[in-house]
N, C-alpha and C. Protein backbone atom coordinates (compact mmCIF):
# COMPACT_ATOMS: atom_id res chain seq x y z
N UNK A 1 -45.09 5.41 -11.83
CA UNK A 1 -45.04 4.05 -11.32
C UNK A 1 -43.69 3.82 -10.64
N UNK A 2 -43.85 2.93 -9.37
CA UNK A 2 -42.36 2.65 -8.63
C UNK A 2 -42.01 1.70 -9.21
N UNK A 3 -40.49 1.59 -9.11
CA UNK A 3 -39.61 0.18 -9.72
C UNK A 3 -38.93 0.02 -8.72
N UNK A 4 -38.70 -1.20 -8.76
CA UNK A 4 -37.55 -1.67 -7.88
C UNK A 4 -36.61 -2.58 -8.27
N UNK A 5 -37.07 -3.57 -9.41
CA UNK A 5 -35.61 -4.60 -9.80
C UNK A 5 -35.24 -3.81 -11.20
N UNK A 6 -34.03 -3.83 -11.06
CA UNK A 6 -33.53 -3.29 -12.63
C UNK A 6 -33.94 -4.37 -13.70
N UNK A 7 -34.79 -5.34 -14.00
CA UNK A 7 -34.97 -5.59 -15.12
C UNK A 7 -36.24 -4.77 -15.50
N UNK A 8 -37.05 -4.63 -14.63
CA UNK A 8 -38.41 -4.09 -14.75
C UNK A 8 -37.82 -2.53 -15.29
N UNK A 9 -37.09 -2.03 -14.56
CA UNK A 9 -36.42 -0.60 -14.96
C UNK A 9 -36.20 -0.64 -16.60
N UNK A 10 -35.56 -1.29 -16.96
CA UNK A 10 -35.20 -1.78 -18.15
C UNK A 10 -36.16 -1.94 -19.14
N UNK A 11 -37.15 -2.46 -18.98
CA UNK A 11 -37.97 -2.94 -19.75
C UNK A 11 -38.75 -1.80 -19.79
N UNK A 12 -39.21 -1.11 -18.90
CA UNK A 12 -39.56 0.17 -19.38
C UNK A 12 -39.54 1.06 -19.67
N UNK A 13 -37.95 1.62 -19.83
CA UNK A 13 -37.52 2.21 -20.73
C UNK A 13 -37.39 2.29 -22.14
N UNK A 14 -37.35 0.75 -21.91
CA UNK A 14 -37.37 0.54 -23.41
C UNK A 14 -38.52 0.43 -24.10
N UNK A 15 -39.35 -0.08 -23.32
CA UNK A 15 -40.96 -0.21 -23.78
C UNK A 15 -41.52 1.48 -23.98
N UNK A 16 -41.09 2.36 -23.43
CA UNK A 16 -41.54 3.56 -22.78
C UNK A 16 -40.45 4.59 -24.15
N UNK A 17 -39.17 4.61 -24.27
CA UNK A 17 -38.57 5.20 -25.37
C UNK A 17 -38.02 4.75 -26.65
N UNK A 18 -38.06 3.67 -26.15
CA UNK A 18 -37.65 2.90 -27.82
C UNK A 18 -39.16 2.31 -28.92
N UNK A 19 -39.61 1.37 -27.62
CA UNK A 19 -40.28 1.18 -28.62
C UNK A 19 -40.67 -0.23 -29.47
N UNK A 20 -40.55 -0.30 -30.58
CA UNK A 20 -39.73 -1.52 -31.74
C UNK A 20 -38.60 -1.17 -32.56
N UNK A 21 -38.56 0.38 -32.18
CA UNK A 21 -37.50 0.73 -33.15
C UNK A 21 -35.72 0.60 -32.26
N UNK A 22 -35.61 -0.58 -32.23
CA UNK A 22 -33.87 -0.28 -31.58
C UNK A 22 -33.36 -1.78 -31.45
N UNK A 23 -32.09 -1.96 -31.56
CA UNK A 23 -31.22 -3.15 -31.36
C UNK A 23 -31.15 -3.91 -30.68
N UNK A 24 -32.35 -4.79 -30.01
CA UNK A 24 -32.17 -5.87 -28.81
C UNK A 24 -30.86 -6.33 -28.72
N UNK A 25 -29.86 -6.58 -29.41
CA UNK A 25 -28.44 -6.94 -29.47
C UNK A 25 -27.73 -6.08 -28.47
N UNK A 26 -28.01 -4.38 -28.51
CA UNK A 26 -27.14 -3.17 -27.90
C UNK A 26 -27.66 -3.71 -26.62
N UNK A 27 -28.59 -3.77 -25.99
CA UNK A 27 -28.89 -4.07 -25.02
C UNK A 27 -29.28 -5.80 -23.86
N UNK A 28 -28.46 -6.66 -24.94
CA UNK A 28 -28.31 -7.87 -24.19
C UNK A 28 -27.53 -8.36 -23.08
N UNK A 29 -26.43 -7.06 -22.61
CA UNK A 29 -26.01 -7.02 -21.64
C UNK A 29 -26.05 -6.36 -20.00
N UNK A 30 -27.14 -5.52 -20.61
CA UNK A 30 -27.92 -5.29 -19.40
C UNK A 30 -29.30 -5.98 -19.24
N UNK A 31 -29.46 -6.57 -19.35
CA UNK A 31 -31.09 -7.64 -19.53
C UNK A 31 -30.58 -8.77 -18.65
N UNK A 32 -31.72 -9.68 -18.01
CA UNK A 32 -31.63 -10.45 -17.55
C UNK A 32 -32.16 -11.77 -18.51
N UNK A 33 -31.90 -11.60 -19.68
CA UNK A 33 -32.10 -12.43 -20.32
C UNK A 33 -30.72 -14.31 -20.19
N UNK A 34 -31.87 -15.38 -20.39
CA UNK A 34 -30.70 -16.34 -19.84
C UNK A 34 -29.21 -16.28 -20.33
N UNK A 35 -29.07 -16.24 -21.58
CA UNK A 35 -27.63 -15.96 -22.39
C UNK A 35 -26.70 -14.87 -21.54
N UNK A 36 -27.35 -13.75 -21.76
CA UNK A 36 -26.50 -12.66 -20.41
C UNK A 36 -25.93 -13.31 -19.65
N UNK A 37 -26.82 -13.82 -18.63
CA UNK A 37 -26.75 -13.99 -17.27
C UNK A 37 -25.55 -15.38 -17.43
N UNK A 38 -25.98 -16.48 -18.12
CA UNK A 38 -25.18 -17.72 -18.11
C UNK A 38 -23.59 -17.12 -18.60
N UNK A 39 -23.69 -16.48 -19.70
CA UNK A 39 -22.56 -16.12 -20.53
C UNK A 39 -21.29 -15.24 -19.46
N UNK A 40 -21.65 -14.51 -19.04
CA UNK A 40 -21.35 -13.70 -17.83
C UNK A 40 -20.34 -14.11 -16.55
N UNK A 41 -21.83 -15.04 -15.97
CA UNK A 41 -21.42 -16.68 -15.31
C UNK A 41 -19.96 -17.16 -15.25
N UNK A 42 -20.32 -17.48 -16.79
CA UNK A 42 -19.50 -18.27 -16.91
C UNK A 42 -18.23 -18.17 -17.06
N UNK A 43 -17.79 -16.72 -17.97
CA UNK A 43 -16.95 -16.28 -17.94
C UNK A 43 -15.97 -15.60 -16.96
N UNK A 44 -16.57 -15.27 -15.40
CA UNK A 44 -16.31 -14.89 -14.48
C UNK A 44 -15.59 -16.17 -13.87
N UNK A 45 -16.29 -17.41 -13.27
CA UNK A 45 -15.81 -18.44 -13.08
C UNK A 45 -14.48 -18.72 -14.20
N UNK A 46 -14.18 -19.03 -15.43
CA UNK A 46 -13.44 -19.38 -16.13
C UNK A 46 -12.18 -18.93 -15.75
N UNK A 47 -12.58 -17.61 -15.97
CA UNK A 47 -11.23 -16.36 -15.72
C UNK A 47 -11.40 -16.02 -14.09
N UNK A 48 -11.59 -17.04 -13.19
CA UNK A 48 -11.05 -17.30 -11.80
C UNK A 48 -10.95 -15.88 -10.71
N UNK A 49 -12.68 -15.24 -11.25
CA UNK A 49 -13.61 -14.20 -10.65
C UNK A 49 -12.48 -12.81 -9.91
N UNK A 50 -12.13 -12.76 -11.24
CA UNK A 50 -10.54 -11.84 -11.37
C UNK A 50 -11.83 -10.39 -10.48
N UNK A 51 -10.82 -9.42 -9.56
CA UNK A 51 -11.61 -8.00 -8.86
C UNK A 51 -12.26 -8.48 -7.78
N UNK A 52 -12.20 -9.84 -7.61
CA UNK A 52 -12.85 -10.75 -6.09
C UNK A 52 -12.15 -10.27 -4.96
N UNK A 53 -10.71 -9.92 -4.96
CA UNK A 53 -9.95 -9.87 -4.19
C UNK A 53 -9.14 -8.27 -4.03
N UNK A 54 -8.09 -8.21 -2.86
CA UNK A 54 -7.96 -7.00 -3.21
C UNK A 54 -6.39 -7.35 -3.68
N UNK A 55 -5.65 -6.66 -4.64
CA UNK A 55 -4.66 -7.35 -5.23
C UNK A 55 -3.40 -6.27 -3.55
N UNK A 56 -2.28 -7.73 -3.61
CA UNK A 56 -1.86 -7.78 -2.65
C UNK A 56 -0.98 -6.39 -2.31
N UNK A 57 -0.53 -5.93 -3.72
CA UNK A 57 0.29 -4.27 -4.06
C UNK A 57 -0.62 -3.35 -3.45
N UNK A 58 -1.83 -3.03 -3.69
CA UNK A 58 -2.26 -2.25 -4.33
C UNK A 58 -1.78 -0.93 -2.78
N UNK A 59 -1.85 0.24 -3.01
CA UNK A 59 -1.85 1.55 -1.99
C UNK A 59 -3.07 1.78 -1.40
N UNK A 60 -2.36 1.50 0.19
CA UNK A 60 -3.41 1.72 1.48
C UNK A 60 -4.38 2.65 0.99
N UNK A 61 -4.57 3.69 0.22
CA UNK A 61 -4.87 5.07 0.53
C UNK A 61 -5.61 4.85 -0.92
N UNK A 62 -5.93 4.16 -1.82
CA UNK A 62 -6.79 3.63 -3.06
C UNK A 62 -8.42 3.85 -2.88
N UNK A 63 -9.05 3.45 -1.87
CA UNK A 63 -10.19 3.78 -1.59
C UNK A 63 -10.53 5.73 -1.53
N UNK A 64 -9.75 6.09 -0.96
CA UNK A 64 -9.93 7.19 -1.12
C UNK A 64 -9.64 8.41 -2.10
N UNK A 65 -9.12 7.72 -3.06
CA UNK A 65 -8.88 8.45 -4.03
C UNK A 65 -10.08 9.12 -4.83
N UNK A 66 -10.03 10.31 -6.00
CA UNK A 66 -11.08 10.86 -5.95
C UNK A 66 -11.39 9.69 -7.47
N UNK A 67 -12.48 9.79 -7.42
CA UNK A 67 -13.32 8.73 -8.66
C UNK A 67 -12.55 8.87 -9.95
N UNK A 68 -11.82 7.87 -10.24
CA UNK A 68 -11.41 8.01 -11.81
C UNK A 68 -12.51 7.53 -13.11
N UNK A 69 -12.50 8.35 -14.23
CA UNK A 69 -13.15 8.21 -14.97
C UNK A 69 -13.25 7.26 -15.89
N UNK A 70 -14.28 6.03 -16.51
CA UNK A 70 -13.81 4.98 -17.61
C UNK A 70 -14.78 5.18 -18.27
N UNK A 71 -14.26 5.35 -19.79
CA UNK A 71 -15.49 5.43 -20.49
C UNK A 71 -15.10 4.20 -21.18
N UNK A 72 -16.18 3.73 -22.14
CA UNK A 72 -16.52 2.32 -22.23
C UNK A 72 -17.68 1.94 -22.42
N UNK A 73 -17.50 0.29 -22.75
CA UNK A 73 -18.98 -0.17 -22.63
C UNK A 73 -18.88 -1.91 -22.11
N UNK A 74 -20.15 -2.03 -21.73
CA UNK A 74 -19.72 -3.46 -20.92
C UNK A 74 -19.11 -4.46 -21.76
N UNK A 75 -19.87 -4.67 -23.43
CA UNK A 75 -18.91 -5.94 -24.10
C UNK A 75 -17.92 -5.84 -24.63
N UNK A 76 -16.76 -5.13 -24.26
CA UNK A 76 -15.68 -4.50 -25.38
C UNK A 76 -14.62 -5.68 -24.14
N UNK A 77 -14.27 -6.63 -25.02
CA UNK A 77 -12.99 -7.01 -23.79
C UNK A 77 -11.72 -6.11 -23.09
N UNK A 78 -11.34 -4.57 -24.40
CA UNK A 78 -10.65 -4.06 -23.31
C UNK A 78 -11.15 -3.14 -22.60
N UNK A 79 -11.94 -2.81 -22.26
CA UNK A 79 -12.67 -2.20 -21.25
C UNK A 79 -12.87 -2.65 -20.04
N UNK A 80 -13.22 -4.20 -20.29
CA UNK A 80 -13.03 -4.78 -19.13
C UNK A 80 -11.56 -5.33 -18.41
N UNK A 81 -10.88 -5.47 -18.94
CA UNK A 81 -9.95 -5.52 -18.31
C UNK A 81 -9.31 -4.22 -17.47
N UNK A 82 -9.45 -3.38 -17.94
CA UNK A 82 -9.33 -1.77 -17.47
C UNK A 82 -10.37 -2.16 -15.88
N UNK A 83 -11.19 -2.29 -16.44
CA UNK A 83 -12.30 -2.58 -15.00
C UNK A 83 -12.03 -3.57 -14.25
N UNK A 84 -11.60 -4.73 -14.46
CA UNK A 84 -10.47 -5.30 -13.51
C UNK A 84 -9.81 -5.20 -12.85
N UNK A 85 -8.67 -4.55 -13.53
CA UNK A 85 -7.64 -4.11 -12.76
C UNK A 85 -7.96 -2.73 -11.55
N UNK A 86 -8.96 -1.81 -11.90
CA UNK A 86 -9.12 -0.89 -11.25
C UNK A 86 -9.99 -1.49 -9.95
N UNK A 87 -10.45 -2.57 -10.26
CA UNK A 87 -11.43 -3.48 -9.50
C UNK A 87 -10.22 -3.96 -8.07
N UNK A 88 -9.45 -4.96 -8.74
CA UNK A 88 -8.29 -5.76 -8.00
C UNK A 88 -8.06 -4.88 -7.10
N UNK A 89 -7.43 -3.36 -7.67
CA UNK A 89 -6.91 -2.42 -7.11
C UNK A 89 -7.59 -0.88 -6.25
N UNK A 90 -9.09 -1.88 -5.86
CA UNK A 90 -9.81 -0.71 -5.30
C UNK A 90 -10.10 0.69 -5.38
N UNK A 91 -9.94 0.56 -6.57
CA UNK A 91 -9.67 1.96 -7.21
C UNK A 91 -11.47 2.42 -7.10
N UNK A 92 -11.82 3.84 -6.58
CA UNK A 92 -13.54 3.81 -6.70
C UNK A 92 -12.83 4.90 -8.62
N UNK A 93 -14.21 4.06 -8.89
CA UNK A 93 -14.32 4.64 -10.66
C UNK A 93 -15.75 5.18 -10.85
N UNK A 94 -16.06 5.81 -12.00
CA UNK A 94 -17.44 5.89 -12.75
C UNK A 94 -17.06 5.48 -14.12
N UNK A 95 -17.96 4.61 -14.41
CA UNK A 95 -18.02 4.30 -16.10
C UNK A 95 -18.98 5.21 -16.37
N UNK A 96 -18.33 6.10 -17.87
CA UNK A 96 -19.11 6.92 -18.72
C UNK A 96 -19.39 5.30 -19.85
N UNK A 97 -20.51 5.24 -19.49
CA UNK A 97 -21.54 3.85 -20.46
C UNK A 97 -20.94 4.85 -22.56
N UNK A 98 -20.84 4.25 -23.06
CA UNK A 98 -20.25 4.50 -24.36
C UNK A 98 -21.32 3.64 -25.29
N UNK A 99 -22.16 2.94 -24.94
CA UNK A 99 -22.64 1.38 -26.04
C UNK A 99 -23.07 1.93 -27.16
N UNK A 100 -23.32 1.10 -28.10
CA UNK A 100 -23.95 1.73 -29.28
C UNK A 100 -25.22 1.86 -28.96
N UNK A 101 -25.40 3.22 -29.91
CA UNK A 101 -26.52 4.64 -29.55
C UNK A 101 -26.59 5.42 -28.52
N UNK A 102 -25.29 4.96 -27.84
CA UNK A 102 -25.14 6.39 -26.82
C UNK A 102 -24.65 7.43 -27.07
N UNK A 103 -25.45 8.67 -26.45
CA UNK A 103 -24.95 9.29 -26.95
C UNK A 103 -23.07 10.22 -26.58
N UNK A 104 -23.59 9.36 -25.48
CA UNK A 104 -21.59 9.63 -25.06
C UNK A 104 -20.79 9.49 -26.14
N UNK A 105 -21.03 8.54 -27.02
CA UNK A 105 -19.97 8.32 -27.85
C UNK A 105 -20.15 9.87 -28.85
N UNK A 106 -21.11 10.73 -29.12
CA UNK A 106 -20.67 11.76 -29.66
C UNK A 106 -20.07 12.64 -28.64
N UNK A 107 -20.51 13.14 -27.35
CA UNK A 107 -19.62 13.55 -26.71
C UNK A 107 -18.50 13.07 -26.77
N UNK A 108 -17.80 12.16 -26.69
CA UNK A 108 -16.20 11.44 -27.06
C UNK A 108 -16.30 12.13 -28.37
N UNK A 109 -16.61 11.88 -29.17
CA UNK A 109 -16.19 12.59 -30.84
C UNK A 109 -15.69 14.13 -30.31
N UNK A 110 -16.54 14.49 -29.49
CA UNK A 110 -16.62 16.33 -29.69
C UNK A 110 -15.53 16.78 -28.75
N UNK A 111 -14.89 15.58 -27.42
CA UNK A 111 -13.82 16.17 -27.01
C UNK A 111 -13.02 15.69 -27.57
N UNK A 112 -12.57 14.42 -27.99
CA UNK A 112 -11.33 13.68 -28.38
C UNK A 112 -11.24 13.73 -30.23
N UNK A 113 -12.29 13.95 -31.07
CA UNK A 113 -11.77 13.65 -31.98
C UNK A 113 -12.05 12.38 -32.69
N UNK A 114 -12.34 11.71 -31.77
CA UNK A 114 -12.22 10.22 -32.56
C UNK A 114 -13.10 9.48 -31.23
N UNK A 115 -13.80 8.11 -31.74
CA UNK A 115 -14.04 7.20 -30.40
C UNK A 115 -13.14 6.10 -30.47
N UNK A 116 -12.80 5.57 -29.41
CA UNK A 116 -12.47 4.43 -29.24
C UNK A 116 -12.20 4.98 -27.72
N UNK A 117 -12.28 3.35 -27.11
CA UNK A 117 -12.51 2.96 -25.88
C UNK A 117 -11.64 1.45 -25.29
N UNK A 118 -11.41 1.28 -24.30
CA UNK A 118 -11.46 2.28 -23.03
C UNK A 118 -10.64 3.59 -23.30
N UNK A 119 -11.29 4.76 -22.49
CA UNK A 119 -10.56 5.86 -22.10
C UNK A 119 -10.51 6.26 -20.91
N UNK A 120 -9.26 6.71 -20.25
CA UNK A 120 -9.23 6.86 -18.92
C UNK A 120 -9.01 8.24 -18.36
N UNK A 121 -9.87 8.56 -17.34
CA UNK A 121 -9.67 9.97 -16.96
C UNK A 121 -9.41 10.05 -15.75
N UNK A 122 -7.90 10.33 -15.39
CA UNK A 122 -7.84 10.51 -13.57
C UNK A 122 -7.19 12.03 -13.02
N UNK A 123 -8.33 12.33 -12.42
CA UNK A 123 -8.63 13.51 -11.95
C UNK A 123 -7.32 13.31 -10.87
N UNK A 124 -6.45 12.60 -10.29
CA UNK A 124 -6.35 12.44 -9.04
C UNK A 124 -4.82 12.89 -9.83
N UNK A 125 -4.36 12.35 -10.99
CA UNK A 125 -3.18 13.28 -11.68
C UNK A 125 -3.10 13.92 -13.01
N UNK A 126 -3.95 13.96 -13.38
CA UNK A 126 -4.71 15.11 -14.63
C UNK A 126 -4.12 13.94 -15.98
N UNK A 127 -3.79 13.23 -15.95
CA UNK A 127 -3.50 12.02 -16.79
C UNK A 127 -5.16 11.64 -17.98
N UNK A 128 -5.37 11.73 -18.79
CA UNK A 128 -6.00 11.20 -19.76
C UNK A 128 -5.35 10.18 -21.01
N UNK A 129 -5.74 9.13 -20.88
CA UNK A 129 -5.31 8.43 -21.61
C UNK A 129 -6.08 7.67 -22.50
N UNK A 130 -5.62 6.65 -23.74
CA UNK A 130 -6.56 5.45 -24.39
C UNK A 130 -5.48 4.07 -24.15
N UNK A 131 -6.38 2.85 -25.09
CA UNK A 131 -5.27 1.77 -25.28
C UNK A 131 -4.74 0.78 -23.59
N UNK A 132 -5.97 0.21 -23.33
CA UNK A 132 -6.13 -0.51 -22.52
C UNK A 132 -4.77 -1.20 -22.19
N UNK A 133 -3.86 -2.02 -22.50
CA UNK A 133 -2.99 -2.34 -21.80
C UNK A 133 -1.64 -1.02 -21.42
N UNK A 134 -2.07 0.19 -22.06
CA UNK A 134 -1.35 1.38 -21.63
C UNK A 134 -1.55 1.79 -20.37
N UNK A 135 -3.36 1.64 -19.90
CA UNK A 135 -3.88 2.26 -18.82
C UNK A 135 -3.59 1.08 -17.41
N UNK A 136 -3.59 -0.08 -17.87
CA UNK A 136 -3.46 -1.24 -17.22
C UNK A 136 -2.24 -0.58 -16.47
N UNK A 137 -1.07 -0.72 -17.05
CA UNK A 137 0.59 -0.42 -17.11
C UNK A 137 0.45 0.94 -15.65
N UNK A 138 -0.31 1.80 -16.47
CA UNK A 138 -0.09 2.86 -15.95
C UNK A 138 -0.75 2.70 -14.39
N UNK A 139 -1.82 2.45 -13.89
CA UNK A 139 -2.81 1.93 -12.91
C UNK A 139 -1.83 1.38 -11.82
N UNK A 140 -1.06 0.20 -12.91
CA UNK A 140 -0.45 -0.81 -11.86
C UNK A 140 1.20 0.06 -11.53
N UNK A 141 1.39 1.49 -12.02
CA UNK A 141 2.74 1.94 -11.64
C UNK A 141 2.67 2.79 -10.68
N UNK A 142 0.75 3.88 -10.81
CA UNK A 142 0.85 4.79 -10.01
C UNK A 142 -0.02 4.37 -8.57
N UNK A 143 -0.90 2.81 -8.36
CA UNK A 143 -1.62 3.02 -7.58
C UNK A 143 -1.27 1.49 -6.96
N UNK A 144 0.29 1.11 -6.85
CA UNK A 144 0.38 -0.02 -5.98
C UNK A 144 1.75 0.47 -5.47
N UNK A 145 1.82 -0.37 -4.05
CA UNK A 145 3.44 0.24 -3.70
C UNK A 145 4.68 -1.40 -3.75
């Protein structure tokens, strides 16, 4: 069957591998359910739709950098801020998705040892790091002039 809006995607995955057996909670942030969507909203507006813009520092040459890595998950507040700032600062990224029952998070166990998140991986200076206002710091020393 074709899909085309990601909620429908969604829903049948879940209908299709989960089931009844799994955490509607783990997954209220990718759903288009009203709470998501308003909560989201709202919080974007509040905090004055911070990554809207391109921050005024940031280095000509940011777009082209090669993809830095974030692992993470969408409701963790420092994760998002990590995604902010890399946002502001045009940084192109991939989020490794981390949420609970992923299984990334045992991959994280099996390279690092431990989970916790955000973690940052930039290929562009072999730098791996944790501890969100570390990566913030670091972001805003190596990729603005």
């Amino acid at each position: 069957a074709a899909m085309f809006e990601s909620g429908d995607i969604i829903d049948y995955l879940i209908e299709t591998y989960a089931g009844d057996n799994y955490d509607r909670k783990a997954f209220w942030t990718v759903t288009s359910e009203p709470f998501a969507v308003g909560t989201a909203t709202a919080v974007a507006l509040l905090r004055g739709m911070p990554s809207s813009t391109r921050q005024a520092n940031a280095r000509p040459d940011n777009e082209r950098m090669i993809p830095l890595e974030l692992w993470g998950y969408e409701t963790s507040p420092f994760v998002r801020e990590v995604r902010e700032k890399l946002g502001s600062l045009c940084l192109p990224h991939v989020m490794v998705s981390c949420a609970r029952g992923s299984g990334n998070r045992d991959v994280m166990m099996g390279l690092k040892g431990r989970f916790q998140v955000p973690y940052l991986v930039d290929s562009n200076t072999g730098i791996e790091m944790f501890e969100s206002e570390e990566i913030v710091d670091y972001l805003e020393s190596v990729y603005t002039v």
